[in-house]
Protein backbone atom coordinates (compact mmCIF):
# COMPACT_ATOMS: atom_id res chain seq x y z
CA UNK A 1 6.65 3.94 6.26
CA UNK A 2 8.73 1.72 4.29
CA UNK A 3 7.84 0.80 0.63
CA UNK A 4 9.93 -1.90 -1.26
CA UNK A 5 9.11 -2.80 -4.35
CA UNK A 6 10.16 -5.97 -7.33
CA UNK A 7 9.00 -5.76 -10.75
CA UNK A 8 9.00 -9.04 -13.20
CA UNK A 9 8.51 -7.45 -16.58
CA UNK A 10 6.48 -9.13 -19.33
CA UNK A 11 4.57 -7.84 -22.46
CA UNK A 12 3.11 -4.43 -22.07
CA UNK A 13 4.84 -3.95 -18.44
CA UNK A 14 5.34 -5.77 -15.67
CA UNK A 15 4.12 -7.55 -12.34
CA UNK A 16 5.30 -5.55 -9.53
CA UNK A 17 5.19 -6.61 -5.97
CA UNK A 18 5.14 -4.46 -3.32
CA UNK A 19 6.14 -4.54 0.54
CA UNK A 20 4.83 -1.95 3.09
CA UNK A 21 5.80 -1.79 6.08
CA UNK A 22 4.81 0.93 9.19
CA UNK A 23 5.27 1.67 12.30
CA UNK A 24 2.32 1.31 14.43
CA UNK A 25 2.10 4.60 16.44
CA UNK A 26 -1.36 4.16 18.04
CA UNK A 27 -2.66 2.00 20.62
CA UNK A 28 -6.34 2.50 20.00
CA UNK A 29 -6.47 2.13 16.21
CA UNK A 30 -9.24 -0.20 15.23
CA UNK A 31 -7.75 -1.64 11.57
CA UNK A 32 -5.51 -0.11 8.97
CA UNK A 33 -6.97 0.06 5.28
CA UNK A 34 -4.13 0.23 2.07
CA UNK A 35 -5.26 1.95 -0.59
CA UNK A 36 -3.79 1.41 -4.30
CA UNK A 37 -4.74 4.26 -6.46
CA UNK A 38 -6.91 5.18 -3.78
CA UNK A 39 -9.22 2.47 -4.05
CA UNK A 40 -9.06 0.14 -0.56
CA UNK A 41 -7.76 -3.21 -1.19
CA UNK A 42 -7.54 -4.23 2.00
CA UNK A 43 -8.51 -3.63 5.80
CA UNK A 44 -5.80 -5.36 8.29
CA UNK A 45 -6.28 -5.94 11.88
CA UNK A 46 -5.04 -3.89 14.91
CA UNK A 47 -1.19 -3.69 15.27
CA UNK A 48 -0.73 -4.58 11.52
CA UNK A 49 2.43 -3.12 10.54
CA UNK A 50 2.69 -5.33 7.17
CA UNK A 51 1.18 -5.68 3.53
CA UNK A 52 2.20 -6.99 0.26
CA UNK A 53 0.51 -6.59 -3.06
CA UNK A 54 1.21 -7.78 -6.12
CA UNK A 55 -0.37 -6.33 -9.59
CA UNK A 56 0.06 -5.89 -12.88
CA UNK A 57 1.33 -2.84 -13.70
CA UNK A 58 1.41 -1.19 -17.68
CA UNK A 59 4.32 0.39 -19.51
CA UNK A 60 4.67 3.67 -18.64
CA UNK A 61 1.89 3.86 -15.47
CA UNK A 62 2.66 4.24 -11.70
CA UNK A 63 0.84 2.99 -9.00
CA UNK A 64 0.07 5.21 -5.61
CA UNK A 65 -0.13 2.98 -2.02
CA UNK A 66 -1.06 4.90 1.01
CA UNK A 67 -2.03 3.31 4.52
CA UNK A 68 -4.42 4.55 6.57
CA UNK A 69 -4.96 3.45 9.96
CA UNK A 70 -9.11 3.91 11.74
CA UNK A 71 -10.94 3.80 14.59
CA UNK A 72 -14.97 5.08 14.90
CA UNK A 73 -13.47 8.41 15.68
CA UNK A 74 -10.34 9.01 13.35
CA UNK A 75 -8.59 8.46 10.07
CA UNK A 76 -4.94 9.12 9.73
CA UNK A 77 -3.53 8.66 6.25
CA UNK A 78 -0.13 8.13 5.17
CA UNK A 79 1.07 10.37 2.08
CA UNK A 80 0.34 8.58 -1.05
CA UNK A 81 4.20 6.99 -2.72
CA UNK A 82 3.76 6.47 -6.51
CA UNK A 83 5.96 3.70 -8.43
CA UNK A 84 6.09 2.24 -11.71
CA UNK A 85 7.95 -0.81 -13.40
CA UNK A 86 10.12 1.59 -15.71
């Protein structure tokens, strides 16, 4: 996995966008979800191997993505990468 991040700083921290980009290893893999502080903010199709987010991040914090691709009979997570707008 490849995580590149941006951060435009205003008052009380910043706005940081974030790339991720993967390598899509299976070929029965029903979705991928991305996570952001382990919450799921989005489910992507089959063969995704792409996802930006954007958010407000505060002074100080970090943020954790980790992609996880699914079918009805598996999970496989990424590890979780933590960044902040320091």
């Amino acid at each position: 996995s490849i995580y590149t991040y941006t951060c435009e700083f205003s008052v009380g921290g910043g706005t940081m966008t974030m790339e991720l980009t993967w390598d899509d290893r299976s070929e029965n893999e029903e979705g991928y979800t991305v996570y952001r502080d382990e919450q799921a903010i989005a489910t992507l199709a089959p063969n995704s191997t792409y996802y930006v987010d954007v958010a407000f991040i505060a002074t100080g914090k970090t943020l954790g993505y980790s992609v996880e691709a699914f079918n009805t009979d598996w999970r496989v997570s990424s590890s979780t990468i933590t960044y902040g707008c320091q």
